[in-house]
N, C-alpha and C. Protein backbone atom coordinates (compact mmCIF):
# COMPACT_ATOMS: atom_id res chain seq x y z
N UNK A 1 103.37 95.31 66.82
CA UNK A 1 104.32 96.28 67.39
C UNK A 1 104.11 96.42 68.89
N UNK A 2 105.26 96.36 69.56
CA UNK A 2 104.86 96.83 71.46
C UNK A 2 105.24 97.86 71.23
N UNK A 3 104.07 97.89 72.29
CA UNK A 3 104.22 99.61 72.91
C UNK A 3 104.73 100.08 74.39
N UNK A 4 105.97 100.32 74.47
CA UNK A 4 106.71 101.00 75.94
C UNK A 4 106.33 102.35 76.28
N UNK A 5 105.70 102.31 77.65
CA UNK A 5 105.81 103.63 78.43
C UNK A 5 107.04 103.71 78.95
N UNK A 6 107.73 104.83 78.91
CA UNK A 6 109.44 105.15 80.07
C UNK A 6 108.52 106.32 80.84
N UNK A 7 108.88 106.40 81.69
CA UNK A 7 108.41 107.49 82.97
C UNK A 7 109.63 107.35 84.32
N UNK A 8 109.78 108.16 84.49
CA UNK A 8 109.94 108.37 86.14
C UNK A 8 109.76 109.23 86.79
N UNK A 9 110.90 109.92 88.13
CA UNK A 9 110.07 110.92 88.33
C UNK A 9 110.78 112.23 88.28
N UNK A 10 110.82 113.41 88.31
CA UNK A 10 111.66 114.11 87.80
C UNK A 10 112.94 114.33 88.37
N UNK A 11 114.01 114.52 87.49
CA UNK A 11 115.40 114.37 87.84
C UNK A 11 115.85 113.13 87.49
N UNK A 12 114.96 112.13 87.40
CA UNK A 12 115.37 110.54 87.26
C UNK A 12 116.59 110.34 86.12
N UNK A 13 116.15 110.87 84.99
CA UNK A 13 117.16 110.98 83.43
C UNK A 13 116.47 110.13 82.69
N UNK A 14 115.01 110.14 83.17
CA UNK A 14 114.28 109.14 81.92
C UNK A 14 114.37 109.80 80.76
N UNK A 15 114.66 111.36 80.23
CA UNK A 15 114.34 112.21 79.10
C UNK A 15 116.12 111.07 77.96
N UNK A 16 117.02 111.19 79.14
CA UNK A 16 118.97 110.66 78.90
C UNK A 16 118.64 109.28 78.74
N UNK A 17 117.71 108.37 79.20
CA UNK A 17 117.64 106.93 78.98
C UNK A 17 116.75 106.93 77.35
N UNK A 18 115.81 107.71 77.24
CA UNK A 18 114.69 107.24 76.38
C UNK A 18 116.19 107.77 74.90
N UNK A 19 117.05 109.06 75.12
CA UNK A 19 117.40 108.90 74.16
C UNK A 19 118.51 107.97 73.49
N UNK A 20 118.98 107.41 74.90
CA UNK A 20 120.03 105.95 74.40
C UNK A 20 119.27 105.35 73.26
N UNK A 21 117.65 104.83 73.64
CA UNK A 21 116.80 104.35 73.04
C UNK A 21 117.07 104.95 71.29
N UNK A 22 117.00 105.88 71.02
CA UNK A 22 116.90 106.43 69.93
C UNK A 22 118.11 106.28 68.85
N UNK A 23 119.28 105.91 69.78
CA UNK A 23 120.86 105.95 68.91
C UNK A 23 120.62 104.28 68.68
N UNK A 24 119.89 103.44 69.42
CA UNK A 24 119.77 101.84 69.12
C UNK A 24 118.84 101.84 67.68
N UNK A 25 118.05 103.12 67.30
CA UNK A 25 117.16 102.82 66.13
C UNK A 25 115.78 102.88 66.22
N UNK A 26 115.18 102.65 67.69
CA UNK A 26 113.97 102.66 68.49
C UNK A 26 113.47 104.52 68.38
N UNK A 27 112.23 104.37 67.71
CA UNK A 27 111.51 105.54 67.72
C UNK A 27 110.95 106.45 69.09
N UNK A 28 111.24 107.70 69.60
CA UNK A 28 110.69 108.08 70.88
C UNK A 28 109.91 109.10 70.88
N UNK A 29 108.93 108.96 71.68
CA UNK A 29 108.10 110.47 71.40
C UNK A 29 108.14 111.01 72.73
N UNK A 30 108.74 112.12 72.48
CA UNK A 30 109.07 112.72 73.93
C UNK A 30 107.30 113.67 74.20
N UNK A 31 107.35 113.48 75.49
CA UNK A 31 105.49 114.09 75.35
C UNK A 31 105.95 115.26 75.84
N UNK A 32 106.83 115.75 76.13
CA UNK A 32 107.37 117.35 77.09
C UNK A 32 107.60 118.10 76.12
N UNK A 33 108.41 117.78 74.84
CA UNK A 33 108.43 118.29 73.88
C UNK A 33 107.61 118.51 73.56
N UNK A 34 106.39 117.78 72.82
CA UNK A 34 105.31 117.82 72.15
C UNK A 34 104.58 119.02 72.73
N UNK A 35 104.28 118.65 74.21
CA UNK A 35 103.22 119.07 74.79
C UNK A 35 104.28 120.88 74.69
N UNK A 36 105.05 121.33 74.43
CA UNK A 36 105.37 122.39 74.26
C UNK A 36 105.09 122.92 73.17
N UNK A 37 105.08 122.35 71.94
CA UNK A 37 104.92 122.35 70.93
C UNK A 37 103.25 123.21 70.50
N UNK A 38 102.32 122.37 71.42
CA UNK A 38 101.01 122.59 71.79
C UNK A 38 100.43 123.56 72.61
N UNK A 39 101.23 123.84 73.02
CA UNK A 39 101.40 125.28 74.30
C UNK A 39 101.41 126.41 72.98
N UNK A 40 102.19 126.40 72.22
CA UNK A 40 102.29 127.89 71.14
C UNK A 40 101.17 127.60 70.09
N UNK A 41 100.40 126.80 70.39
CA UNK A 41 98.99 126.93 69.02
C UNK A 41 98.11 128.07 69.87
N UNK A 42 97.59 128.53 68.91
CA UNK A 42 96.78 129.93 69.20
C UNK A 42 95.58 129.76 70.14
N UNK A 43 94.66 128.65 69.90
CA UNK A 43 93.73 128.22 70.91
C UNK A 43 94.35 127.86 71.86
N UNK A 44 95.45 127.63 71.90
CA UNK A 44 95.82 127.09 73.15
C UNK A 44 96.26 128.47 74.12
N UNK A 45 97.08 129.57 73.44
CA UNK A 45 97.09 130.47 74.18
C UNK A 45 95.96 131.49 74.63
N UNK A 46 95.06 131.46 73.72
CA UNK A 46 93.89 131.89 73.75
C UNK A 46 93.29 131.32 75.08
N UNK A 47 92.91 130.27 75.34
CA UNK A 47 92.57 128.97 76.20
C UNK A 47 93.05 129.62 78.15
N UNK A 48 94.36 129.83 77.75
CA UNK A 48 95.44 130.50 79.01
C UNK A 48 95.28 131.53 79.72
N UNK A 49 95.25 132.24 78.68
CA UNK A 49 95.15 133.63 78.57
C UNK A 49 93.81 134.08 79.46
N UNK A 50 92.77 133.65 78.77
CA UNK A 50 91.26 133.67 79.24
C UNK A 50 91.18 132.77 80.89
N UNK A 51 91.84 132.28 81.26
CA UNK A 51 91.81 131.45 82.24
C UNK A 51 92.76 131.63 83.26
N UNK A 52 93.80 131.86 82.98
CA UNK A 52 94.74 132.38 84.11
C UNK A 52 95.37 133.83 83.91
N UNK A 53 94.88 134.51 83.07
CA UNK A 53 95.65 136.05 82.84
C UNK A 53 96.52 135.90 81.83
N UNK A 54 96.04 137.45 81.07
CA UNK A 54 97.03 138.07 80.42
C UNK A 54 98.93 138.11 80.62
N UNK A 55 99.39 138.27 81.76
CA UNK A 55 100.39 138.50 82.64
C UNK A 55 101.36 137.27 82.22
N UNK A 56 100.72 136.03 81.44
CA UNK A 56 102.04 135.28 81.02
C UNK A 56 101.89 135.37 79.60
N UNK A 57 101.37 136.09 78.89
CA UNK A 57 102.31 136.13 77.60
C UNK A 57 103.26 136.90 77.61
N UNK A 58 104.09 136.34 76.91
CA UNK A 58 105.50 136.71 76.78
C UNK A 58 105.20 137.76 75.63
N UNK A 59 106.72 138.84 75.08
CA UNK A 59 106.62 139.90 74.47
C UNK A 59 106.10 139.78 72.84
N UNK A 60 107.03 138.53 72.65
CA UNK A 60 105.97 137.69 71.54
C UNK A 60 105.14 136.98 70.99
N UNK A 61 104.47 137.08 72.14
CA UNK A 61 102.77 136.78 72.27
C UNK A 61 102.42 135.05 72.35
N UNK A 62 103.34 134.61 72.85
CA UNK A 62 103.35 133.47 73.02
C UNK A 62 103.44 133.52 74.84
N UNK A 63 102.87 132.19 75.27
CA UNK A 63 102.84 131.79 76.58
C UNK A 63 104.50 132.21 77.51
N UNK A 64 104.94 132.27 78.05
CA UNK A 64 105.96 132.31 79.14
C UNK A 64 105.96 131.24 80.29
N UNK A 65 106.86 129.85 79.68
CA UNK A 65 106.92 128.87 79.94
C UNK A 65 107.41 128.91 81.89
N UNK A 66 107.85 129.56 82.05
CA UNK A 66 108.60 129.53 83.03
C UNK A 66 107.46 130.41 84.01
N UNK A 67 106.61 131.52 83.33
CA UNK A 67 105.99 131.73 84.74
C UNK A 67 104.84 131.07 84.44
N UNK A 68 104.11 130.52 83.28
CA UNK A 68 103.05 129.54 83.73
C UNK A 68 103.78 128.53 84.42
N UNK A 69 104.92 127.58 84.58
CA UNK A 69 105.13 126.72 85.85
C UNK A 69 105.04 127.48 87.07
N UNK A 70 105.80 128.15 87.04
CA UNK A 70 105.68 129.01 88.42
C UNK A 70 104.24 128.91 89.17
N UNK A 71 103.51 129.31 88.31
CA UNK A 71 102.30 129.43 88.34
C UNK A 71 101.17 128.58 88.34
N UNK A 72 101.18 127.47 87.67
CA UNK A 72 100.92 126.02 88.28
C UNK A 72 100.78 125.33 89.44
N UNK A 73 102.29 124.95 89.22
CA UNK A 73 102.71 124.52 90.43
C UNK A 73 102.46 124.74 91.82
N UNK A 74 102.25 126.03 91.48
CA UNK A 74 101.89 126.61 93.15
C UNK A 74 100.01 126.69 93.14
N UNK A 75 99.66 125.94 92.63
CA UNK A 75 98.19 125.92 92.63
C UNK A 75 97.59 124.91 91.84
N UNK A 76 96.83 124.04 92.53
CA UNK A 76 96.25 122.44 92.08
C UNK A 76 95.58 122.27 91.34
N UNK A 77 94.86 123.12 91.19
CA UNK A 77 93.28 123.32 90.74
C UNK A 77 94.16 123.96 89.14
N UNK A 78 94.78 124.75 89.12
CA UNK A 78 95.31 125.20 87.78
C UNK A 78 95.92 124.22 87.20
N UNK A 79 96.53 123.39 87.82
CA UNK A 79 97.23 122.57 87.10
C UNK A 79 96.71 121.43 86.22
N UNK A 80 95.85 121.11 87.26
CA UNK A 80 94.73 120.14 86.68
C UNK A 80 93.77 120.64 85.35
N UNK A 81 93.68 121.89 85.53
CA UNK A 81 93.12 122.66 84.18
C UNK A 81 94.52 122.73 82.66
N UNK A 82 94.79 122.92 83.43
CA UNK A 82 96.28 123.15 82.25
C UNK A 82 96.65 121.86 81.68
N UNK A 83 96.61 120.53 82.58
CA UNK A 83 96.85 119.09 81.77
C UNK A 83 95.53 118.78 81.25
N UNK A 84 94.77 119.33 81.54
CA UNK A 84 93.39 118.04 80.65
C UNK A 84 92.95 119.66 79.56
N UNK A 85 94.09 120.40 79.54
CA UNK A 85 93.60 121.50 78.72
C UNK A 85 94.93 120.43 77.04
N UNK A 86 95.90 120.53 77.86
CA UNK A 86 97.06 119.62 76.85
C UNK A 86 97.45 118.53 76.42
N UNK A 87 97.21 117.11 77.61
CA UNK A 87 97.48 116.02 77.69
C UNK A 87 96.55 115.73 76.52
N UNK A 88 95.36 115.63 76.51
CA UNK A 88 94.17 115.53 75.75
C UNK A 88 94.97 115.54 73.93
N UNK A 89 95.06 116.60 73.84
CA UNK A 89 95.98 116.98 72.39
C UNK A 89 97.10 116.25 72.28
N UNK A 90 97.85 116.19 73.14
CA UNK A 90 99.01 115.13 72.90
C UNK A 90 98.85 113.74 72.58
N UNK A 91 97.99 113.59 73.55
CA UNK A 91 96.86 111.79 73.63
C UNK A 91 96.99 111.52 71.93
N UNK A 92 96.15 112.60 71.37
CA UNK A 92 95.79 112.29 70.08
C UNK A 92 96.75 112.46 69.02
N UNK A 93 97.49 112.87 69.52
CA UNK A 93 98.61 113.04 68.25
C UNK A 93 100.10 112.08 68.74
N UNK A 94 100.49 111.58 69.23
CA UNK A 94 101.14 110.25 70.15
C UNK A 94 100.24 109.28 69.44
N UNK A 95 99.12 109.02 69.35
CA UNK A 95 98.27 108.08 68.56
C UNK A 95 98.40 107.57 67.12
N UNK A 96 97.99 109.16 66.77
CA UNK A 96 98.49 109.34 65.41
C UNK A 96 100.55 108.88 64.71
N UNK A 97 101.05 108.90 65.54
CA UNK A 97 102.52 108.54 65.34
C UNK A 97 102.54 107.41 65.87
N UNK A 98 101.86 106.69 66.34
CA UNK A 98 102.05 105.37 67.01
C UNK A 98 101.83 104.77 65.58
N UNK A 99 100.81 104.93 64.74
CA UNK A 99 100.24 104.46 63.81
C UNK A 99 101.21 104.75 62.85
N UNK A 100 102.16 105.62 62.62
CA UNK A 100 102.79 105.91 61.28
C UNK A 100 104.10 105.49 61.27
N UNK A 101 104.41 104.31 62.66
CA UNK A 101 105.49 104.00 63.01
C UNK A 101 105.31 102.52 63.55
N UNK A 102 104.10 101.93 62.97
CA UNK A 102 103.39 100.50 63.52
C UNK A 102 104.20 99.37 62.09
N UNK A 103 105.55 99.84 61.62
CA UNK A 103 105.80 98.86 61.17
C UNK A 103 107.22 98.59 61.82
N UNK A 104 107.89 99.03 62.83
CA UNK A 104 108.54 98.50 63.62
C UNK A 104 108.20 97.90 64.94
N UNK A 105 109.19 96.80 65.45
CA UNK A 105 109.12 96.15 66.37
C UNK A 105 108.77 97.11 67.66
N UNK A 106 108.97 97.82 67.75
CA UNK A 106 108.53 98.66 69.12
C UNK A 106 108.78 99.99 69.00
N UNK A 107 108.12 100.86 69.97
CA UNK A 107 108.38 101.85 69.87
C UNK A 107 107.97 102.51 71.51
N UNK A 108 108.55 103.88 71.70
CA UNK A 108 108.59 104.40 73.53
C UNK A 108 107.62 105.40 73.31
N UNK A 109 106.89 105.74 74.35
CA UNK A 109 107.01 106.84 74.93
C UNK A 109 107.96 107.47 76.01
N UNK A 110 108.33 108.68 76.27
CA UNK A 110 108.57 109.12 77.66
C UNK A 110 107.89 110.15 77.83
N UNK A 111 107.16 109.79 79.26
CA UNK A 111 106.13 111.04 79.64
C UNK A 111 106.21 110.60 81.27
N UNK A 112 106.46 112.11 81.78
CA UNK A 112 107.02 112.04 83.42
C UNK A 112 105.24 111.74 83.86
N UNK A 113 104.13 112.00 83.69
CA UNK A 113 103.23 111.61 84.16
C UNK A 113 101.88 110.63 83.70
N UNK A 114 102.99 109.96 83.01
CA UNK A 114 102.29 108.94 82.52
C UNK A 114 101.09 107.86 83.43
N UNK A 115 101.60 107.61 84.02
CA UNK A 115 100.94 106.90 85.37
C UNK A 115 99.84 107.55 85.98
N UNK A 116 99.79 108.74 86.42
CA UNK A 116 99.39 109.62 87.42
C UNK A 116 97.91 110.18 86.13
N UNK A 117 98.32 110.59 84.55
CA UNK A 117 97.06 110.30 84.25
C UNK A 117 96.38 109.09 83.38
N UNK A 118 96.70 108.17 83.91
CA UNK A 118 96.18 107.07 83.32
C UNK A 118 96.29 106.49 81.99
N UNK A 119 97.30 107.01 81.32
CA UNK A 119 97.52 106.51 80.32
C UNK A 119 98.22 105.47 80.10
N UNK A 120 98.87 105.38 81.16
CA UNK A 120 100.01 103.94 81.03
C UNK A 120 99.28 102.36 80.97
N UNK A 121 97.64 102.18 80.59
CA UNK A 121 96.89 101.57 80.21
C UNK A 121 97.29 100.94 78.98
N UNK A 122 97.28 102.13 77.83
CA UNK A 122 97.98 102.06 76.62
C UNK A 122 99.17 101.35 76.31
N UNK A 123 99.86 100.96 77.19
CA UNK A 123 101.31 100.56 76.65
C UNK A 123 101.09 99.05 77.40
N UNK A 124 101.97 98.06 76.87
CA UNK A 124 102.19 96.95 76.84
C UNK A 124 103.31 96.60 77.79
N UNK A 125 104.38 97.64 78.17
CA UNK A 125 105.37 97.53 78.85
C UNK A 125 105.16 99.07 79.35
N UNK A 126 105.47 99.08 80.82
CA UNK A 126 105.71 99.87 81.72
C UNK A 126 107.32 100.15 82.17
N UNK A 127 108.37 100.96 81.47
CA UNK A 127 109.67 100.98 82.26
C UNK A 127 109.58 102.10 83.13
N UNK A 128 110.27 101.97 84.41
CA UNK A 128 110.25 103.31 85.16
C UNK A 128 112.08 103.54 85.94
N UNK A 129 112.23 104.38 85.12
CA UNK A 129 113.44 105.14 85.51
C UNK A 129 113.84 105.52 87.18
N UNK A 130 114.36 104.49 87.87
CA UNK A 130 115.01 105.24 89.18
C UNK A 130 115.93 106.34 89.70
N UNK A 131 115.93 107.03 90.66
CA UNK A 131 116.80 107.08 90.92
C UNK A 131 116.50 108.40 92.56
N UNK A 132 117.95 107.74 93.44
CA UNK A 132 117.42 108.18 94.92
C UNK A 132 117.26 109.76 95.06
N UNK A 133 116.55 109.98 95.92
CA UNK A 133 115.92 111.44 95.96
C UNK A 133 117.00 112.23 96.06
N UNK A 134 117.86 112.83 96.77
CA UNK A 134 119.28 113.65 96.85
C UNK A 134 119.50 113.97 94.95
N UNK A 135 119.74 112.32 94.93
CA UNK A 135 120.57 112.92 93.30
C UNK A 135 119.68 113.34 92.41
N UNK A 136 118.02 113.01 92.43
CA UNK A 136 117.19 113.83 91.58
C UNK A 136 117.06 114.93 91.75
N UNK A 137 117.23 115.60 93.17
CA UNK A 137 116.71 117.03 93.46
C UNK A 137 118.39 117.93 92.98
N UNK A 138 119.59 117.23 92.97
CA UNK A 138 120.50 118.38 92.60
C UNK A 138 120.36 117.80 91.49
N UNK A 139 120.11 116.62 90.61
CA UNK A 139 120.23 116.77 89.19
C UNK A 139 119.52 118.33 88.68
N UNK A 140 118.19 118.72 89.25
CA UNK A 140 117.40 119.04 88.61
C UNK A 140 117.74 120.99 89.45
N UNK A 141 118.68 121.28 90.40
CA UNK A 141 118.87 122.27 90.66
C UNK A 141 120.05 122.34 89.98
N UNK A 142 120.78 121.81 89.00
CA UNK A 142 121.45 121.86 88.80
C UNK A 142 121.28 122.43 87.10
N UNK A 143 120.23 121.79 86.64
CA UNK A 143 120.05 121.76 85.14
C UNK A 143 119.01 122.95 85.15
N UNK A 144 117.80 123.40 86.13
CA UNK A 144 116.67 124.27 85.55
C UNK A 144 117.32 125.55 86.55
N UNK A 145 118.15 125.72 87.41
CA UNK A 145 118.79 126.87 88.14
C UNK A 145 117.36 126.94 89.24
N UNK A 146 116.69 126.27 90.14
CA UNK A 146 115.51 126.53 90.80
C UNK A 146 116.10 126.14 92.61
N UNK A 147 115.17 126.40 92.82
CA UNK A 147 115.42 126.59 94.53
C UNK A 147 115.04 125.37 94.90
N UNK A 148 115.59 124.37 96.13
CA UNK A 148 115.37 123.27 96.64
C UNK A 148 113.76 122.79 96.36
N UNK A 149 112.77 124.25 97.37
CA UNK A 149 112.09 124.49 97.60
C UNK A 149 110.60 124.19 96.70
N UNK A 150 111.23 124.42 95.24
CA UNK A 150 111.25 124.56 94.15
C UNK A 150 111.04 123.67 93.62
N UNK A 151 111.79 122.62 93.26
CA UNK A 151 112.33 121.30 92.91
C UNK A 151 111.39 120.38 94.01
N UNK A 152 111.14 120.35 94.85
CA UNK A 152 110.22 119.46 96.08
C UNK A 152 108.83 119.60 95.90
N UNK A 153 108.46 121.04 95.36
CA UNK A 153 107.17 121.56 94.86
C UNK A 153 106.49 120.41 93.59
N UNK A 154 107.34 121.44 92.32
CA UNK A 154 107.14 119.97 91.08
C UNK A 154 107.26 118.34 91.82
N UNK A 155 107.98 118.13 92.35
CA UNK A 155 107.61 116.39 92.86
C UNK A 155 106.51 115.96 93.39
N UNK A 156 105.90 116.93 94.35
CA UNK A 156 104.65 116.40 95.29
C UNK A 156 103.43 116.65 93.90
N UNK A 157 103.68 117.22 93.15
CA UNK A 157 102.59 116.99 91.98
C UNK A 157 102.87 115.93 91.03
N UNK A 158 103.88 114.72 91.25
CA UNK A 158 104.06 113.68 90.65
C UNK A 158 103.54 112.09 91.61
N UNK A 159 103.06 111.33 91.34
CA UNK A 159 103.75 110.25 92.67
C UNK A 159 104.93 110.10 92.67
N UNK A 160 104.52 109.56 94.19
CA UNK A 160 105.93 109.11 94.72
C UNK A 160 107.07 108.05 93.76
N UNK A 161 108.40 107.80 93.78
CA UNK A 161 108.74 107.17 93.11
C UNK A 161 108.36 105.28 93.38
N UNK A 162 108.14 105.25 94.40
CA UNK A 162 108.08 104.29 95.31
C UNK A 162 106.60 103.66 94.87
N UNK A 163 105.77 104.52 94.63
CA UNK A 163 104.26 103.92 93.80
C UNK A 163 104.30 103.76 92.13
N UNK A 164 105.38 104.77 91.32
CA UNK A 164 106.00 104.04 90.03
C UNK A 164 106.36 102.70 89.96
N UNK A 165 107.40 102.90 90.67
CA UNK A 165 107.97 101.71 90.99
C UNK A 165 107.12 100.36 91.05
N UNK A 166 105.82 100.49 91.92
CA UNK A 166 105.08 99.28 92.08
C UNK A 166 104.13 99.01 91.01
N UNK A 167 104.31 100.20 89.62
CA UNK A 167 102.91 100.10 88.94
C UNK A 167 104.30 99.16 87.02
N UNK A 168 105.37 99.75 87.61
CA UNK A 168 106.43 99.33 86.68
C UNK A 168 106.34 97.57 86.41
N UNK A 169 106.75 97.27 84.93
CA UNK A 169 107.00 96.05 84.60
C UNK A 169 108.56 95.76 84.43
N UNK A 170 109.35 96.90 83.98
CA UNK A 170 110.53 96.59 84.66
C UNK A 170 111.20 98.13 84.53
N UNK A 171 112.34 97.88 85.61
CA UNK A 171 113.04 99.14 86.07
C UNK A 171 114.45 99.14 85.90
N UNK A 172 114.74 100.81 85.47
CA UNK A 172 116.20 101.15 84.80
C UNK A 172 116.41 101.85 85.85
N UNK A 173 117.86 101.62 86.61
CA UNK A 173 118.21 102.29 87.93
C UNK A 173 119.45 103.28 87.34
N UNK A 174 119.00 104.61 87.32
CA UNK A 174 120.13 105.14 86.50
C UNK A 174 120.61 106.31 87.84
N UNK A 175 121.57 106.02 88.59
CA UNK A 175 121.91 106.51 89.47
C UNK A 175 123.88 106.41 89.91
N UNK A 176 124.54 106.96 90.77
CA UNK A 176 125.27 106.63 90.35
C UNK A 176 126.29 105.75 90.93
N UNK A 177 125.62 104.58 91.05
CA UNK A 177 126.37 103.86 91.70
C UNK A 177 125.57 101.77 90.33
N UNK A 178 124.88 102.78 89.29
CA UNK A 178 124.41 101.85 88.07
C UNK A 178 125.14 102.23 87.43
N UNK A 179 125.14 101.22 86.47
CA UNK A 179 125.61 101.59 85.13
C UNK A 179 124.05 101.43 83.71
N UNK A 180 123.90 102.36 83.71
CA UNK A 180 122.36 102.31 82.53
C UNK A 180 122.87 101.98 81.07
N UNK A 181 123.52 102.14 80.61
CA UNK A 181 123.84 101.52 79.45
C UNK A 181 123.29 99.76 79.29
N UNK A 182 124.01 98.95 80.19
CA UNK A 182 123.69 97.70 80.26
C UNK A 182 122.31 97.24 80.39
N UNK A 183 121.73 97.91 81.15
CA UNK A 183 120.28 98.07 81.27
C UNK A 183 119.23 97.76 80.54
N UNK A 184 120.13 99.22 79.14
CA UNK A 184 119.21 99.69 78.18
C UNK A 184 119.46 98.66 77.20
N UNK A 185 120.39 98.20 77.30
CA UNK A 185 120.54 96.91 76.18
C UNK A 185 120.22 95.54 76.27
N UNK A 186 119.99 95.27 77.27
CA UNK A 186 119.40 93.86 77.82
C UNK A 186 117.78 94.24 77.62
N UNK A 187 117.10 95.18 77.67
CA UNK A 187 116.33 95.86 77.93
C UNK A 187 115.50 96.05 76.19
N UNK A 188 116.26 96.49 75.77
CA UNK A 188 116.38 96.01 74.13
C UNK A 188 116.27 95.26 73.83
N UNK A 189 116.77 94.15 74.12
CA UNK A 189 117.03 92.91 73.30
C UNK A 189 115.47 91.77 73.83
N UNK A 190 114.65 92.36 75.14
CA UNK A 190 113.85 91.84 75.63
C UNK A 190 112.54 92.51 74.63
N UNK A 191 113.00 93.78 74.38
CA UNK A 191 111.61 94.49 73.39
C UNK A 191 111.20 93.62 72.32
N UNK A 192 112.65 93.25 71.77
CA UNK A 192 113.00 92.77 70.35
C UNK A 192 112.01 91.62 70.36
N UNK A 193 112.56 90.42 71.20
CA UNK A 193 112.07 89.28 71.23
C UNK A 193 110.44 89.45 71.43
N UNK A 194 110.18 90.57 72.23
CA UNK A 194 108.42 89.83 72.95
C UNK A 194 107.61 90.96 71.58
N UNK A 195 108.35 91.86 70.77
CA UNK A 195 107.69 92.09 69.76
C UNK A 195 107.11 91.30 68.37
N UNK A 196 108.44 90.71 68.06
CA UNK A 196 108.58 89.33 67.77
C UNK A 196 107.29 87.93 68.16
N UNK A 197 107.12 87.76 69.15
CA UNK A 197 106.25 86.82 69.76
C UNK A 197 104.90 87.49 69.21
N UNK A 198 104.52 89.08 69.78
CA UNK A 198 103.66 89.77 69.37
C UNK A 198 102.92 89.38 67.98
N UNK A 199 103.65 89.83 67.18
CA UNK A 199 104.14 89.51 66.00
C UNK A 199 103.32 87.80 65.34
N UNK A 200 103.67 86.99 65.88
CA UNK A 200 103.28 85.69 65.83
C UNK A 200 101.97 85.45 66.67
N UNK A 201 101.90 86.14 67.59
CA UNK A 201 100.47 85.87 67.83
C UNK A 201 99.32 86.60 66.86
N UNK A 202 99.31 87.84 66.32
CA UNK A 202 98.96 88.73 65.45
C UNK A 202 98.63 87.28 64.31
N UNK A 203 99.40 87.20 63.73
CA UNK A 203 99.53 86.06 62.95
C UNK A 203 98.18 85.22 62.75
N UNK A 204 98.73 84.57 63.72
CA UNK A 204 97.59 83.35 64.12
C UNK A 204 96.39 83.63 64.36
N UNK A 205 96.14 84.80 65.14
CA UNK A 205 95.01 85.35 65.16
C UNK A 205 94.10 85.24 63.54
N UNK A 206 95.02 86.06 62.77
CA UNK A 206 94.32 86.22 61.64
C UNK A 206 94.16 85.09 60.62
């Protein structure tokens, strides 16, 4: 089975590409989801709570997604506590589904910081979602309601797109002057085959 990382950088529409992926039949594990998912386990709020204040649980005693970013973001050192408090848990359970889904030809991740913590080791194929800075920053003032200011913040805690780009094995330019559909299907049909090959080397091996 290959294994695809999708990443880009935010605003890109890697979340809108990975799910083309999903209507072709291709399994996706979105890690933003997940890693939200992991945010409402009790140690985990427990974990928060004790570490950055009381002040973001929400009324139902769950985290308050919106001011822990707030709250992040605007501080390095937290953030870095908050991913190796989550990524870690996700790591292992992305693992666990890799495995319960190792009888198809391929399968994705999408995770916007895939690269940045080193996981993109793991995958066999690297895709990285383009697209020019203008249209990521109003995609994304457009969809989360946030201030320029805002939107420029979350980026400088990503790399640049321009160092994706160089760590990528191949790239989906979904902007609007592409057409990503075509992309995603040529793109497909390349999974197919080198899973396939995979496949036959596995083989022989054994």
């Amino acid at each position: 089975m290959l294994k695809v990382g999708l990443t880009g950088s935010i605003g890109s529409g890697k979340s809108t590409i990975a799910k083309a992926f999903t209507i072709l039949g291709i399994p996706v594990y979105f890690s933003d989801i997940e890693a939200k998912k992991i945010l409402d386990q009790p140690d985990i709020i427990e974990s928060i709570v004790a570490k950055l204040g009381s002040d973001l649980l929400s009324s139902n005693g769950f985290i308050d997604r919106k001011s822990l970013a707030s709250r992040v973001f605007n501080d390095h050192n937290a953030l870095q506590w908050l991913n190796s408090l989550i990524h870690p848990r996700v790591r292992r359970h992305f693992i666990e589904w890799v495995d319960s889904n190792n009888h198809l030809p391929y399968i994705i991740q999408e995770s916007a910081i895939m690269l940045e913590t080193g996981f993109s080791s793991f995958f066999d194929k690297i895709v990285v979602v383009t697209c020019p800075l203008e249209e990521r920053i109003n995609r994304v003032l457009y969809r989360d309601n946030m201030t320029r200011e805002q939107v420029l913040e979350r980026m400088e805690n990503q790399w640049p797109e321009e160092l994706k780009v160089k760590k990528a094995d191949m790239i989906i330019k979904n902007d609007d002057r592409s057409l990503a559909l075509p992309q995603i299907l040529a793109l497909h049909q390349i999974f197919l085959e080198l899973s396939g090959k995979m496949s036959e080397i596995t083989s022989s091996e054994n």
